[in-house]
C-alpha atoms as a PDB file:
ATOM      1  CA  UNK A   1     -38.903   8.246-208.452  1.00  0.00           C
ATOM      2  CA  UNK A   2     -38.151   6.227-211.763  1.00  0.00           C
ATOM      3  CA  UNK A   3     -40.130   7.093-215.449  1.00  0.00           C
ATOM      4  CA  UNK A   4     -42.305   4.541-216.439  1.00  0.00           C
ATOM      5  CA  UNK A   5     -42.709   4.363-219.536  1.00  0.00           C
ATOM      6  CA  UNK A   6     -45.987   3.761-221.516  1.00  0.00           C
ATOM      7  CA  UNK A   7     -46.761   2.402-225.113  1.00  0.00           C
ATOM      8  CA  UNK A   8     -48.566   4.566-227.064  1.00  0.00           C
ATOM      9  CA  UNK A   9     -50.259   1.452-228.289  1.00  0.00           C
ATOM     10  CA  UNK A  10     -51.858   0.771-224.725  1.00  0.00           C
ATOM     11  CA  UNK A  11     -53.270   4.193-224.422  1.00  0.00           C
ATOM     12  CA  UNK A  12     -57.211   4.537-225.401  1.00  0.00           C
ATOM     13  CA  UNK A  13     -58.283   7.376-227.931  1.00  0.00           C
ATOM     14  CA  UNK A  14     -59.491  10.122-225.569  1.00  0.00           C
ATOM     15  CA  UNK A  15     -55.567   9.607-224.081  1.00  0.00           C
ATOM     16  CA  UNK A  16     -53.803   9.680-227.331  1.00  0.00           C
ATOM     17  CA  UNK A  17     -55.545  12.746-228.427  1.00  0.00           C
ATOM     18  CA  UNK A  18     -54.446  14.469-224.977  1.00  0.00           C
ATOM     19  CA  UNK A  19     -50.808  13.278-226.380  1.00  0.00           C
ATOM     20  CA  UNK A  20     -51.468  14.710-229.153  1.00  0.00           C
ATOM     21  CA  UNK A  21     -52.798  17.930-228.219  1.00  0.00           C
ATOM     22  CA  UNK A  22     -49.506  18.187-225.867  1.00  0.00           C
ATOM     23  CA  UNK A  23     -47.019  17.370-228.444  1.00  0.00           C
ATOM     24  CA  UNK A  24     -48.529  19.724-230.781  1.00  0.00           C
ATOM     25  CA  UNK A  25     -48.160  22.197-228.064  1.00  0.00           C
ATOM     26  CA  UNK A  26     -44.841  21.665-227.861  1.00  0.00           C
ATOM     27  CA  UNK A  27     -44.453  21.332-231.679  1.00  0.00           C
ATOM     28  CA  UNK A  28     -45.456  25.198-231.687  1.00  0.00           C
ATOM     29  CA  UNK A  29     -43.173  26.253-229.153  1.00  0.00           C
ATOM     30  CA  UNK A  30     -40.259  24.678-230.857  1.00  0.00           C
ATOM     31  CA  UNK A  31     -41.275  25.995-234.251  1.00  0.00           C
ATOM     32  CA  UNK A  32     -41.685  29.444-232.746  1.00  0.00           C
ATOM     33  CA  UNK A  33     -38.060  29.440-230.954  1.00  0.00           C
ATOM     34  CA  UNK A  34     -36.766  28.472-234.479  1.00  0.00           C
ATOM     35  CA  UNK A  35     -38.210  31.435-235.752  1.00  0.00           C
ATOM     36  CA  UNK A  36     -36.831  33.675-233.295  1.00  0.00           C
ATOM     37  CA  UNK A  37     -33.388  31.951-233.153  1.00  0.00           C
ATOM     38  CA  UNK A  38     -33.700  32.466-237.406  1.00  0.00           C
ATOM     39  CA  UNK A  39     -34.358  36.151-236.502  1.00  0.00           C
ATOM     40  CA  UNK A  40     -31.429  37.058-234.054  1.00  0.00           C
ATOM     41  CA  UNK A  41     -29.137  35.077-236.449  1.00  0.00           C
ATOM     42  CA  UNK A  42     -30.020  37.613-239.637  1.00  0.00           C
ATOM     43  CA  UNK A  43     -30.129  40.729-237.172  1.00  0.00           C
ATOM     44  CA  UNK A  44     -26.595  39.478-236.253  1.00  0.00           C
ATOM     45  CA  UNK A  45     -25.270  38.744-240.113  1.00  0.00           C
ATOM     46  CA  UNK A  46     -27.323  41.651-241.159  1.00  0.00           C
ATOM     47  CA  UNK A  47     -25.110  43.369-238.134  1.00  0.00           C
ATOM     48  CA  UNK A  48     -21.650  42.248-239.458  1.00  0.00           C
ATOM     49  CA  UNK A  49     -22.845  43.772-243.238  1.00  0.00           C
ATOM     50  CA  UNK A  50     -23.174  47.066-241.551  1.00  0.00           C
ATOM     51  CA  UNK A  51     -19.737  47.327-240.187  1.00  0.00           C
ATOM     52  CA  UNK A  52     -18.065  46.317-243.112  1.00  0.00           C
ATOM     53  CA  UNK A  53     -19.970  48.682-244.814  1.00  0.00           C
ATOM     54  CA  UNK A  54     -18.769  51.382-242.744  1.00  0.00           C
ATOM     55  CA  UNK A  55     -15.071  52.763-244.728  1.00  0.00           C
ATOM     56  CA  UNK A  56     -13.034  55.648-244.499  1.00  0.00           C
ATOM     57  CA  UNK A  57     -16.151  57.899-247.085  1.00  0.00           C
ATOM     58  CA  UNK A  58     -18.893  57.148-244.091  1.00  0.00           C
ATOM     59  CA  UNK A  59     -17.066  59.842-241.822  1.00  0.00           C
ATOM     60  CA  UNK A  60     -19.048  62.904-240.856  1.00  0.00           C
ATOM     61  CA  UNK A  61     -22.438  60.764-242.262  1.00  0.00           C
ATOM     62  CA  UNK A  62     -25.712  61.543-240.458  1.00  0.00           C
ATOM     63  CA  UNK A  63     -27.117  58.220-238.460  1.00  0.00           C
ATOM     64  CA  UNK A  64     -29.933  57.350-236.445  1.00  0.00           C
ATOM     65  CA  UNK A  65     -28.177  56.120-232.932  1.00  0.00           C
ATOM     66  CA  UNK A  66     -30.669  53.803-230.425  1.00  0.00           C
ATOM     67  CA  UNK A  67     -31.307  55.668-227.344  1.00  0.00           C
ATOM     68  CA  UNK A  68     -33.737  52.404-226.679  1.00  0.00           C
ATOM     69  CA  UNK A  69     -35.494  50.170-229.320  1.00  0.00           C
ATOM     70  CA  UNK A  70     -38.219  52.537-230.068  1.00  0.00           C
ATOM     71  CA  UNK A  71     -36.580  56.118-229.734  1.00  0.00           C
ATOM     72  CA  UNK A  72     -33.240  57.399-231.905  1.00  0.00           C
ATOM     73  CA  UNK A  73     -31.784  60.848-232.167  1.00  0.00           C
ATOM     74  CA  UNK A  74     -30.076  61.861-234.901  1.00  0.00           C
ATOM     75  CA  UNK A  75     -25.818  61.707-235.009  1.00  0.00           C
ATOM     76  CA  UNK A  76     -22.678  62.128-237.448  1.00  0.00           C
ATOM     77  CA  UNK A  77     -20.021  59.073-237.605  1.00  0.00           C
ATOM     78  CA  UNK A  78     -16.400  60.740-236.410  1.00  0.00           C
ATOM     79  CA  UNK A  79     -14.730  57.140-235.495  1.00  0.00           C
ATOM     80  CA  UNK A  80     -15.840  54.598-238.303  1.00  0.00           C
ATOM     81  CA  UNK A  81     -12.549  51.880-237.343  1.00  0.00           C
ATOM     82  CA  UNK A  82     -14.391  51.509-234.290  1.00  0.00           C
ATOM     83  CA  UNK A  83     -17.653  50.968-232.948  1.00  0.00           C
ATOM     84  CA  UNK A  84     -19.718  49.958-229.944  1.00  0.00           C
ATOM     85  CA  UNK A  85     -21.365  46.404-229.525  1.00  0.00           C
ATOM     86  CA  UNK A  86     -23.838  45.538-228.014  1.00  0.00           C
ATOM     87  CA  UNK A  87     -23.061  42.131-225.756  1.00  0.00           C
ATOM     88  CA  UNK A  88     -26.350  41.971-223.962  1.00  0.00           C
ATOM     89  CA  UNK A  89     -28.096  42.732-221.029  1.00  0.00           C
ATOM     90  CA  UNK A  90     -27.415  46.300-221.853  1.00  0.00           C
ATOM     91  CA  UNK A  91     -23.780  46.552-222.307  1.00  0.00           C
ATOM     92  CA  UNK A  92     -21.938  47.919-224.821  1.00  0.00           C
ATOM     93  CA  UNK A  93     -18.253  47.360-225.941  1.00  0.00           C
ATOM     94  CA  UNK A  94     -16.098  49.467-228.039  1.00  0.00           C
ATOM     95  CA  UNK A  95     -14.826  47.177-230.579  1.00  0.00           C
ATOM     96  CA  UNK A  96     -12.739  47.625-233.665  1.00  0.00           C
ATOM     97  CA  UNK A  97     -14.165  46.764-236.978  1.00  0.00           C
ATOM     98  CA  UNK A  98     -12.684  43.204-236.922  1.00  0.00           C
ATOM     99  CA  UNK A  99     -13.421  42.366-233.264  1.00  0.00           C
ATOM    100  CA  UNK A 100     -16.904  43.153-234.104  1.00  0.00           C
ATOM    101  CA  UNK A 101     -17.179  41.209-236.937  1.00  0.00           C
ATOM    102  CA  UNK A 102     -15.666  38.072-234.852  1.00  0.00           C
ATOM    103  CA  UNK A 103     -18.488  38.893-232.460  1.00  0.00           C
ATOM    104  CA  UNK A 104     -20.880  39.152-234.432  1.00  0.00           C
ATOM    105  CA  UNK A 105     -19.920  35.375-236.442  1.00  0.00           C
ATOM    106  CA  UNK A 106     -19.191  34.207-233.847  1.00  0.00           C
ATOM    107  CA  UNK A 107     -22.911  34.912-232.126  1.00  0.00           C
ATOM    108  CA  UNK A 108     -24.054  33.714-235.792  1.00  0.00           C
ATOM    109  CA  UNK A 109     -22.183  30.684-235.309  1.00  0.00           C
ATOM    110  CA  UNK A 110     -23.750  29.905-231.951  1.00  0.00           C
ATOM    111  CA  UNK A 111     -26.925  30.354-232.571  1.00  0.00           C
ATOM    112  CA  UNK A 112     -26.503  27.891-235.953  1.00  0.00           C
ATOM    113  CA  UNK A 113     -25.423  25.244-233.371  1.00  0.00           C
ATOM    114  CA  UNK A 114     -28.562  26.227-231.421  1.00  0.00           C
ATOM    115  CA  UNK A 115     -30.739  25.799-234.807  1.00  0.00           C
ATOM    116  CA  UNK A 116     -29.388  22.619-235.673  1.00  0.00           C
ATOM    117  CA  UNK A 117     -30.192  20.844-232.622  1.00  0.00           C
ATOM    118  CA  UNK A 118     -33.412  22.326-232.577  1.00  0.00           C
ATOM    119  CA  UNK A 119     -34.625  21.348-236.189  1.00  0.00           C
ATOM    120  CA  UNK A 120     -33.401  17.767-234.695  1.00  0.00           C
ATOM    121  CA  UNK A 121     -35.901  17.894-231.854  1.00  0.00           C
ATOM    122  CA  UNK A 122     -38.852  19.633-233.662  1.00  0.00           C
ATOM    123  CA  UNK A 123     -38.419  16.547-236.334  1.00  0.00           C
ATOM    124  CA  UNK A 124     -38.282  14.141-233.677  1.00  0.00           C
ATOM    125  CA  UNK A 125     -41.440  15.610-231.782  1.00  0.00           C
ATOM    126  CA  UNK A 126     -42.827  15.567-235.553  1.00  0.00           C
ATOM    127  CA  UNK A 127     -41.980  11.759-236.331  1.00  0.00           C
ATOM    128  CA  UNK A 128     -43.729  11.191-232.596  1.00  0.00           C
ATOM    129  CA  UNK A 129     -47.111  13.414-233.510  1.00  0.00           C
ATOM    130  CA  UNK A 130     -47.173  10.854-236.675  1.00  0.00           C
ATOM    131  CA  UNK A 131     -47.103   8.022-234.577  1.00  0.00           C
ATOM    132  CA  UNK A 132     -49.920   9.090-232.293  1.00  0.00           C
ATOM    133  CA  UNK A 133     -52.187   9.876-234.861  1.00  0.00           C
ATOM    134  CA  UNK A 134     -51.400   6.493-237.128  1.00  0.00           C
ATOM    135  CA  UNK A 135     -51.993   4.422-233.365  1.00  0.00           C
ATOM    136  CA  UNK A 136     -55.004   7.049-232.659  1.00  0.00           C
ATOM    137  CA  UNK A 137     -56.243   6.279-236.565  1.00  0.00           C
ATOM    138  CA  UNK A 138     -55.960   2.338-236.185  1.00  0.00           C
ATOM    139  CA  UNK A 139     -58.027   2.113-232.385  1.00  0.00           C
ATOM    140  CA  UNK A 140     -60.458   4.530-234.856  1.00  0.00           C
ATOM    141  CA  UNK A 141     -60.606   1.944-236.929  1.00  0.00           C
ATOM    142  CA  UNK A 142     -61.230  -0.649-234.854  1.00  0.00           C
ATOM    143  CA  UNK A 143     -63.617   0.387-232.803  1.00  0.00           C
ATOM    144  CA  UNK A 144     -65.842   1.630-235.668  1.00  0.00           C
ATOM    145  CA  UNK A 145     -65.444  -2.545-237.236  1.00  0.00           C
ATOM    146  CA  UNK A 146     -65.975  -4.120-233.802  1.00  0.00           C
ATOM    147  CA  UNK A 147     -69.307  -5.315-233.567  1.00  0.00           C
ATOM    148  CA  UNK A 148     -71.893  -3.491-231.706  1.00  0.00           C
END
């Protein structure tokens, strides 16, 4: 079955509000995926920071280590050229320092692609809620200076 498309311009006020309403529903869903993708981006930069911190004067250091995201037990560093990645889905990966940090930009990397194309859409869905409301402002407007 084809899309038929509709002019916003034909629609009557209670219908461009329901537009509205929708894309601003969808305007807060985008927004809040940017947030999250902004999070995961700085856990994974803030991730690469920490293995380049780690050098040859962290050995023997007491750590937290994750047992799951809300209980750690306490640990000493014996191997700081490598470490163990997390790749998702609960895997881990022994990595060296370097392969980590490729991992880790890399990820970084990805998810700026991911950002990019979203702040694309969420200004799109923007320049579309401003076009409702200017349509949904000028039927106002003429219904209030038709005659009665």
């Amino acid at each position: 079955m084809a899309e038929q498309q509709v002019s916003i311009t034909d629609l009557d006020p209670a219908q461009l509000q329901e537009v509205k309403k929708q894309l601003d529903q969808e305007l807060d869903h985008l927004t809040t995926s940017y947030q999250q993708l902004k999070q995961a981006q700085s856990k994974f930069k803030s991730c690469v920071t920490d293995v380049n911190q780690l050098g040859p004067e962290s050995k023997g250091k007491q750590v937290l280590v994750p047992l799951t995201s809300s209980l750690y037990v306490p640990g000493k560093l014996t191997d700081v050229e490598n470490v163990v990645v997390d790749v998702g889905t609960g895997y881990y990966v022994k990595k060296t320092k370097a392969e980590a940090v490729q991992h880790y930009d890399s990820k970084t990397t990805f998810v700026q692609g991911n950002l990019d194309t979203l702040q694309k859409t969420i200004e799109r869905k923007q320049e579309n809620v401003q076009s409702v409301v200017q349509v949904l402002q000028m039927k106002m407007q003429q219904a209030q200076s038709a005659p009665q």
